[in-house]
Protein backbone atom coordinates (compact mmCIF):
# COMPACT_ATOMS: atom_id res chain seq x y z
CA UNK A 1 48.34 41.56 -37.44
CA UNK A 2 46.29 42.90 -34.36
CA UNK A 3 42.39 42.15 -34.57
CA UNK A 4 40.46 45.19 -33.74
CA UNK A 5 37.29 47.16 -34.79
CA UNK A 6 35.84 50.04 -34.49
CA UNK A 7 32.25 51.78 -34.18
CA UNK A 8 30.87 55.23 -33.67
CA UNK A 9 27.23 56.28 -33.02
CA UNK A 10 25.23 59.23 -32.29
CA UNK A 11 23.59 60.50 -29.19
CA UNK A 12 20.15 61.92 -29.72
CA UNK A 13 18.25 65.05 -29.00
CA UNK A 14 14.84 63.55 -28.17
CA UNK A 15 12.04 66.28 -29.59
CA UNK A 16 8.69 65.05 -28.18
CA UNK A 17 7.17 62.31 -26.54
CA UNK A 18 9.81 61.08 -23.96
CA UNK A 19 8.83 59.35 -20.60
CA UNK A 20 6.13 57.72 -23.15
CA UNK A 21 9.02 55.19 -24.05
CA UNK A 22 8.07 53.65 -20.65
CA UNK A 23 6.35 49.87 -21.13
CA UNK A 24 4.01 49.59 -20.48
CA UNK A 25 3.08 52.91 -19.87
CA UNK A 26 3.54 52.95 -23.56
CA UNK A 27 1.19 50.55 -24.58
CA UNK A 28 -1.56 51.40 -21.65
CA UNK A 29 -1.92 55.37 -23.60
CA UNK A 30 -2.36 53.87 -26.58
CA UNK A 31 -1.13 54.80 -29.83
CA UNK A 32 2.24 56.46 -28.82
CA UNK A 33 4.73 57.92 -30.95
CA UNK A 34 8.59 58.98 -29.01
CA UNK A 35 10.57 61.49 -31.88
CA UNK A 36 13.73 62.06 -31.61
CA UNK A 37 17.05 62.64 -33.99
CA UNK A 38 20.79 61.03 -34.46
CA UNK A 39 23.42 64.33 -33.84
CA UNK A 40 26.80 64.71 -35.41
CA UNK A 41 28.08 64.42 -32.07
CA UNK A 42 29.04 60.82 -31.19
CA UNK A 43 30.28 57.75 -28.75
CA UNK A 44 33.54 55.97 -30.50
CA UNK A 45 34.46 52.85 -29.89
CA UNK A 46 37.83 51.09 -30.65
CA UNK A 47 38.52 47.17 -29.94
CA UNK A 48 41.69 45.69 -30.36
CA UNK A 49 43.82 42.62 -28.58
CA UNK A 50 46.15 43.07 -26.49
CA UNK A 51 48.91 40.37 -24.33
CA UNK A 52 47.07 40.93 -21.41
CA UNK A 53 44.83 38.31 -18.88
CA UNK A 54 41.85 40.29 -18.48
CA UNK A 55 40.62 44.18 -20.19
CA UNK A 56 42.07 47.26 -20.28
CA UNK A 57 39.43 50.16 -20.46
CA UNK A 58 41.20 53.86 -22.19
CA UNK A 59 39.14 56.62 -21.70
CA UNK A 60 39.67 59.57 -23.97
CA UNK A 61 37.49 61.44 -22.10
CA UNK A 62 39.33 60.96 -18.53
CA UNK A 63 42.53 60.18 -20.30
CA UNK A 64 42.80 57.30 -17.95
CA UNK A 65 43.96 53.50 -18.50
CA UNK A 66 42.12 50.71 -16.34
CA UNK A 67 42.91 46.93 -15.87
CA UNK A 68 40.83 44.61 -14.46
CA UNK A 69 41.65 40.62 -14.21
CA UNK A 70 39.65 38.14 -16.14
CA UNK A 71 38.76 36.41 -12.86
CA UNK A 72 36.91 40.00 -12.15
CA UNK A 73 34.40 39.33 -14.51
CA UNK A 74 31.65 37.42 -12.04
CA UNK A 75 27.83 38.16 -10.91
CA UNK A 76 29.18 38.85 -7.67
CA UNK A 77 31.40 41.65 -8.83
CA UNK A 78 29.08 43.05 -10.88
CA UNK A 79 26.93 43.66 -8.40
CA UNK A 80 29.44 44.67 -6.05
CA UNK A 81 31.99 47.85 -6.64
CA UNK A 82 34.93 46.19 -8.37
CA UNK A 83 34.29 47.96 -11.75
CA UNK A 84 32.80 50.95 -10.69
CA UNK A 85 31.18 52.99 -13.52
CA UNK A 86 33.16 50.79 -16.06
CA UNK A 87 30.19 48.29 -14.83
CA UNK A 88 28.12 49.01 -18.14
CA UNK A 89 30.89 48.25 -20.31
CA UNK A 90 32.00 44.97 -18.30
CA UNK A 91 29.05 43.31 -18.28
CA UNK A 92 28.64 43.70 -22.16
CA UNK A 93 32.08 42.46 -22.63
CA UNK A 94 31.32 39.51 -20.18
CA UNK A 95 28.25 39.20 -22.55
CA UNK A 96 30.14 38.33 -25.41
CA UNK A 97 32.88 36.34 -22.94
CA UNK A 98 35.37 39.12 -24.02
CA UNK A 99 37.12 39.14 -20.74
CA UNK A 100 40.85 38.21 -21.50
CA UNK A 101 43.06 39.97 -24.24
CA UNK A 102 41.18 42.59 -25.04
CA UNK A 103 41.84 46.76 -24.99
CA UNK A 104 38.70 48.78 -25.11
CA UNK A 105 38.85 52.48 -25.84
CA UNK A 106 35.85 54.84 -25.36
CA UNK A 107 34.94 58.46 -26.07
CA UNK A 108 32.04 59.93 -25.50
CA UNK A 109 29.88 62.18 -27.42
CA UNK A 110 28.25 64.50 -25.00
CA UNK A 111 29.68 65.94 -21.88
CA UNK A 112 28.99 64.25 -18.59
CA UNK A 113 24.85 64.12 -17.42
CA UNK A 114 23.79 65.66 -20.26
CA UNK A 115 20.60 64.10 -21.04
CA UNK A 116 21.53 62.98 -24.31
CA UNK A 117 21.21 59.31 -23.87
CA UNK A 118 25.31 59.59 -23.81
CA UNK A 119 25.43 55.86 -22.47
CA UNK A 120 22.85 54.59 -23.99
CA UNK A 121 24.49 55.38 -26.78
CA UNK A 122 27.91 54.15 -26.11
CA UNK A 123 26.48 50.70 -24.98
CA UNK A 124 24.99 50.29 -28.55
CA UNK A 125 28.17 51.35 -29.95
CA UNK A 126 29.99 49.40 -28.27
CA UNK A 127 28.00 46.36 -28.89
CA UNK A 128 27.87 46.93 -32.31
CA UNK A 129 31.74 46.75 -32.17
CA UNK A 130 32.10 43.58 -30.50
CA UNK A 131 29.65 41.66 -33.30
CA UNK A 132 32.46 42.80 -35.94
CA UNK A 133 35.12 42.15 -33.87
CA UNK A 134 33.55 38.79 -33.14
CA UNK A 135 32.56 38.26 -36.72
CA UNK A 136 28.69 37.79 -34.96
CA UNK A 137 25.85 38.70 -37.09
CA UNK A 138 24.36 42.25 -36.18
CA UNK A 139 20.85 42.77 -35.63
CA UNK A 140 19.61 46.05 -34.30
CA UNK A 141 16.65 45.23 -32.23
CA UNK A 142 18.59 42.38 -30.85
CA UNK A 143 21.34 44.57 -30.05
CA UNK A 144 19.09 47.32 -28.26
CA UNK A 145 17.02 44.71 -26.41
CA UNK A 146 20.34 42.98 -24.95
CA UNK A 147 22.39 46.27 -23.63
CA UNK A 148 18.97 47.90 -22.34
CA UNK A 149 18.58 44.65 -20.33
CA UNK A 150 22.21 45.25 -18.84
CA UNK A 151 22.11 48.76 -18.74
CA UNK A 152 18.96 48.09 -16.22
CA UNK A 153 20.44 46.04 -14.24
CA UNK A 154 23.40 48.87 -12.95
CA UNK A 155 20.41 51.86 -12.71
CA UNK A 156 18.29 49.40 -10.07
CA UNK A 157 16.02 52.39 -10.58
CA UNK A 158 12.71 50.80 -12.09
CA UNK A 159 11.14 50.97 -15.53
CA UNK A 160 13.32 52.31 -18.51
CA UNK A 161 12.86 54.48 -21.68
CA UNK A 162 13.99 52.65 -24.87
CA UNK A 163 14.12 56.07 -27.05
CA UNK A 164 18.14 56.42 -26.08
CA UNK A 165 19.45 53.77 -28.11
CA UNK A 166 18.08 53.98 -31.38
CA UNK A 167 19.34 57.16 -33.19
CA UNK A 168 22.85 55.45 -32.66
CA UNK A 169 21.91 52.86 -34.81
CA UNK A 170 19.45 54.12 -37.47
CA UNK A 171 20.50 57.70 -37.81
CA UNK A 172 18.28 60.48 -39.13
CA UNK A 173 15.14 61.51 -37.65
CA UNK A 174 13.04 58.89 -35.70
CA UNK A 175 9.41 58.30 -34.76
CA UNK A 176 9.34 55.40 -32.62
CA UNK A 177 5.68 53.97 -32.54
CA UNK A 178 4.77 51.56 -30.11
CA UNK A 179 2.84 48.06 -31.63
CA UNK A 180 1.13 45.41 -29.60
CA UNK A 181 4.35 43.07 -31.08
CA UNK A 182 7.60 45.79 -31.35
CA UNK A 183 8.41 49.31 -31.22
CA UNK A 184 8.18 50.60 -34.70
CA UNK A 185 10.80 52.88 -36.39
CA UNK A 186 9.72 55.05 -39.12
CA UNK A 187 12.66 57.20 -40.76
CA UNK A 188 11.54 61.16 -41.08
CA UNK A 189 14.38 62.18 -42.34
CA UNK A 190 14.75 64.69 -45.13
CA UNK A 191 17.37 67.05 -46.31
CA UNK A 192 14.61 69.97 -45.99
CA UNK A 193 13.54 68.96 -42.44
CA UNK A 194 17.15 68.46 -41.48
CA UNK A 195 18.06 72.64 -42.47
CA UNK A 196 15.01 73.81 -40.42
CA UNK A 197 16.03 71.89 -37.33
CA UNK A 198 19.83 73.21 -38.15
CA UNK A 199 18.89 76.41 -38.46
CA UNK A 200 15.57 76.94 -35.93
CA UNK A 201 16.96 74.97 -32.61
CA UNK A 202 20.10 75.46 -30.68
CA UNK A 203 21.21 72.85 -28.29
CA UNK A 204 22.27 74.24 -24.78
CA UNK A 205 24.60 72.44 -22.15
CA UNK A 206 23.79 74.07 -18.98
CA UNK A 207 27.15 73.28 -17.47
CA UNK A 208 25.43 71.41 -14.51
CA UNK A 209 24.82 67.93 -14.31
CA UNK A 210 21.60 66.27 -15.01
CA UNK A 211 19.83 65.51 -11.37
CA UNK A 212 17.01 63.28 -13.20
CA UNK A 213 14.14 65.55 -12.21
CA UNK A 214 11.94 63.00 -14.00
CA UNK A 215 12.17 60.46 -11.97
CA UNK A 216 10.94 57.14 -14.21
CA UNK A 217 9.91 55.43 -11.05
CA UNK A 218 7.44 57.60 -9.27
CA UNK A 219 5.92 58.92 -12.65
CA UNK A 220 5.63 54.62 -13.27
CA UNK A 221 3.54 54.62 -9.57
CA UNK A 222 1.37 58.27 -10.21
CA UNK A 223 0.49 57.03 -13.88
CA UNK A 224 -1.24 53.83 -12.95
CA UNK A 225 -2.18 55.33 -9.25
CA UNK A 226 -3.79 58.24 -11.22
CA UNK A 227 -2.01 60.53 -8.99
CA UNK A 228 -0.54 63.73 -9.73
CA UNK A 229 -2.03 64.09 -12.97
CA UNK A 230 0.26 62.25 -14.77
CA UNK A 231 -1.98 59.98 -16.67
CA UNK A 232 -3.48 63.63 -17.93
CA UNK A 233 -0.22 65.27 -18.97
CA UNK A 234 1.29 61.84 -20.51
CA UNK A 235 -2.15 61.97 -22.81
CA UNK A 236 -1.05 65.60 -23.71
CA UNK A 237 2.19 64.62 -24.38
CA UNK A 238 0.90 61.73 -26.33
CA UNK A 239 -1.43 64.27 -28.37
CA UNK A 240 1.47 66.94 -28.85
CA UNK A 241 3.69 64.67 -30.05
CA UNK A 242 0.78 62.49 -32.29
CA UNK A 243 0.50 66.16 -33.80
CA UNK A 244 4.07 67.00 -34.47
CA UNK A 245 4.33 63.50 -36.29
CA UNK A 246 1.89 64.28 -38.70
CA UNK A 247 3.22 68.40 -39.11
CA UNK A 248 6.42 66.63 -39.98
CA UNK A 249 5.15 64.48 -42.54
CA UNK A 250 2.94 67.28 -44.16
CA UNK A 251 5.68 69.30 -44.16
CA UNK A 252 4.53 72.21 -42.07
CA UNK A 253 7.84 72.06 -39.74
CA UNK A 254 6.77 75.37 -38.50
CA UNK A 255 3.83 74.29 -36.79
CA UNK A 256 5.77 71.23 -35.65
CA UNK A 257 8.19 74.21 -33.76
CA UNK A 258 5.60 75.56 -32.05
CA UNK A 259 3.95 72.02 -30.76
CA UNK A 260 7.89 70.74 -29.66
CA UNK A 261 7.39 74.45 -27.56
CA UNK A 262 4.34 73.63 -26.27
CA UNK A 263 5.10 70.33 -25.23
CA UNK A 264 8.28 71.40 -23.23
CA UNK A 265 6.06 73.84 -21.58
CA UNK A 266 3.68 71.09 -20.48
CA UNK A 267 6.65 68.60 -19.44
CA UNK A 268 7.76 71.40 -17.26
CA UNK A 269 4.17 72.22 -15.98
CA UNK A 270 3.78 68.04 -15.11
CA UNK A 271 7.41 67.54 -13.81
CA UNK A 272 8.72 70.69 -11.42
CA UNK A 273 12.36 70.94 -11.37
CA UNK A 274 13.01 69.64 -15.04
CA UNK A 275 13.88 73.19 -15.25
CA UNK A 276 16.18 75.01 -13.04
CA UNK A 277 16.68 79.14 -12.45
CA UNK A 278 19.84 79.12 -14.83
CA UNK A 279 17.66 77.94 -17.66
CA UNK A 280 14.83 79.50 -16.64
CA UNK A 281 16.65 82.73 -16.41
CA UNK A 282 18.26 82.81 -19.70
CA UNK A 283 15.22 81.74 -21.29
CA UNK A 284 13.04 84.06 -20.13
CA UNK A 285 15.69 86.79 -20.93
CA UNK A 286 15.81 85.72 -24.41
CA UNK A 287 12.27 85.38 -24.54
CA UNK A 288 11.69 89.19 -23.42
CA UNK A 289 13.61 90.16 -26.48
CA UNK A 290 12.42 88.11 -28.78
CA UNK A 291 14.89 85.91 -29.56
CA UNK A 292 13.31 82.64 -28.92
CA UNK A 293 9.42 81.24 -28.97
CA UNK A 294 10.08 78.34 -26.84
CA UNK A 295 12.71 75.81 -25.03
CA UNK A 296 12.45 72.08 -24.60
CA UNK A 297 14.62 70.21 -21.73
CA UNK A 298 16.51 67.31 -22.86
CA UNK A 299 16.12 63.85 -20.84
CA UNK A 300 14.79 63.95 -16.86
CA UNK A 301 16.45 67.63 -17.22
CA UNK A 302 17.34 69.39 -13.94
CA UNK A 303 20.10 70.31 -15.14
CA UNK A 304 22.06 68.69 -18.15
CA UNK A 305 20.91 70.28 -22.30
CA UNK A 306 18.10 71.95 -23.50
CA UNK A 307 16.87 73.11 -26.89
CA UNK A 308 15.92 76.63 -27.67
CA UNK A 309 13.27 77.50 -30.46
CA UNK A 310 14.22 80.62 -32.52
CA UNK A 311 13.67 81.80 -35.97
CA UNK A 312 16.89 81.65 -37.87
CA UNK A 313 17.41 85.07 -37.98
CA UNK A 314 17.51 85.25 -34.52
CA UNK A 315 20.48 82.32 -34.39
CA UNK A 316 23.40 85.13 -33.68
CA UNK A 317 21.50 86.78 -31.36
CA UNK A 318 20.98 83.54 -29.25
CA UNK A 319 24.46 82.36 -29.77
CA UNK A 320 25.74 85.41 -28.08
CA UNK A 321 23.22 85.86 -24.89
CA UNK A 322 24.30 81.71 -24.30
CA UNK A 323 27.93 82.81 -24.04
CA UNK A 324 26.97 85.79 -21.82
CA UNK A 325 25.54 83.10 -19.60
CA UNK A 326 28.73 81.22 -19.10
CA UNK A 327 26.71 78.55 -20.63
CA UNK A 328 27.93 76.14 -23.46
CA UNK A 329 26.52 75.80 -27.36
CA UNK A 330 26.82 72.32 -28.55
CA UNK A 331 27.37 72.65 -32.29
CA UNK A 332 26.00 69.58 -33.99
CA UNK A 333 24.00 68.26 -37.07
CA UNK A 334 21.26 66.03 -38.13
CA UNK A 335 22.95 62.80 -39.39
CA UNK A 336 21.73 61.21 -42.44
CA UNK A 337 19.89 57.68 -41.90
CA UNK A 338 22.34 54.60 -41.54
């Protein structure tokens, strides 16, 4: 019989308090919380051997087939061009010294630069695949520490959020609080919290991709140069989202609606670009009718998903004005807590 194994996990829609889940930007602001939540839609992940003398990457997505030798798996090509963007997925195979006999086959869950924290995602998934197909012992934090290490490496870009690769692996709805020893997950997930996200926010795809307006670097330099004001707007951020935490756990999600508004409006006053004329135009639009009471861009936005805040009776009316916009709705759900 052929080993394999399989894995799926979800890509998040982070709510408030991203670009906190900098360190140690995260630690420096004191008492931070990041919230996000695991969505129905997901990265799969299938394993299996194969009589080959090196890995064969299938794409479902680009319904294309890749081979690369085993004696491509060095430092020197991973830092080179020899596996192009499969370089994420390489160097956690090499990480397990998977590098000969094996077929890996990967779909995404979210379409290309959307902000979701799409390979973040995968990379956990992935990960998570290789421990049962190694018949390794799985730890979570282990796993997230390992493939945001890797996943560094190939961005060269600077400090990283940690936010991306945790809905994958717990599910549900997240508040990720950062300790002097780990980052802290508290579940928030409840079947009446779960309906009012459902039913009050609609996730966008703006059909372009994500240009990283946030850029994790110079907001690392402004924060501790005190430049740019965006030690002031991360402690806003901080307080917003400190806010929404405890609205969620009192149960008055509508006031946590209005705070995941205004913190998307103060993201957008802190960052300019996070929100370009397409979004801005449709949101406005929407807004002049009534429709919606706020929007909220997903990841470094300028471009990529956004959420938009409506009453539920305004749902259809949304719906239709997105499609008008040659714009894209990405059904999805709040997945229960693994």
């Amino acid at each position: 019989m052929v080993k394999s194994a399989s894995n799926e996990g979800s890509v998040r829609v982070d709510l408030l308090g991203g670009t906190l889940d900098i360190v140690p930007i995260n630690q420096v602001l004191r008492n931070t919380i990041t919230l996000n939540l695991a969505t129905s839609l997901k990265a799969k992940v299938i394993v299996e051997e194969v009589d080959y003398e090196g890995v064969e990457f299938v794409s479902i997505d680009y319904e294309s087939t890749t081979r690369h030798s085993s004696v491509d798996f060095t430092n020197e090509d991973f830092e080179g061009e020899t596996f192009g963007p499969l370089s994420f997925l390489a160097q956690i195979l090499h990480h397990f010294q998977l590098t000969s006999g094996i077929r890996l086959t990967t779909e995404s869950g979210s379409p290309p630069g959307a902000g979701l924290g799409g390979s973040s995602s995968m990379g956990v998934t992935v990960y998570k695949a290789l421990c049962d197909f190694t018949d390794r012992e799985f730890d979570r934090q282990t796993a997230i520490n390992t493939v945001q290490n890797i996943e560094s490496k190939i961005l060269n870009k600077g400090p990283c959020g940690y936010q991306d690769y945790y809905p994958a692996l717990y599910g549900g709805v997240l508040a990720l609080k950062a300790t002097d020893s780990a980052i802290a997950v508290e579940q928030l997930y409840s079947d009446s919290f779960k309906n009012f996200l459902e039913s009050h926010l609609t996730l966008v795809y703006s059909g372009k991709l994500r240009l990283s307006a946030i850029n994790n670097w110079q907001v690392y330099k402004d924060f501790f140069d005190h430049e740019n004001g965006v030690r002031e707007g991360l402690a806003t951020i901080r307080d917003l989202t400190f806010s929404a935490y405890r609205a969620i756990k009192d149960g008055q999600f509508d006031d946590f609606l209005g705070l995941l508004c205004r913190e998307g409006a103060q993201r957008e006053k802190l960052f300019s670009g996070i929100v370009t004329d397409d979004m801005r135009a449709l949101y406005l639009k929407l807004r002049e009718s009534g429709h919606v009471i706020g929007m909220k861009v997903c990841g470094a936005g300028g471009g990529g998903c956004f959420i938009l805040a409506h009453g539920p009776q305004h749902k259809e009316a949304v719906l239709k004005e997105i499609t008008r916009s040659k714009m894209k709705v990405l059904e999805f759900s709040v997945e229960a807590p693994l």
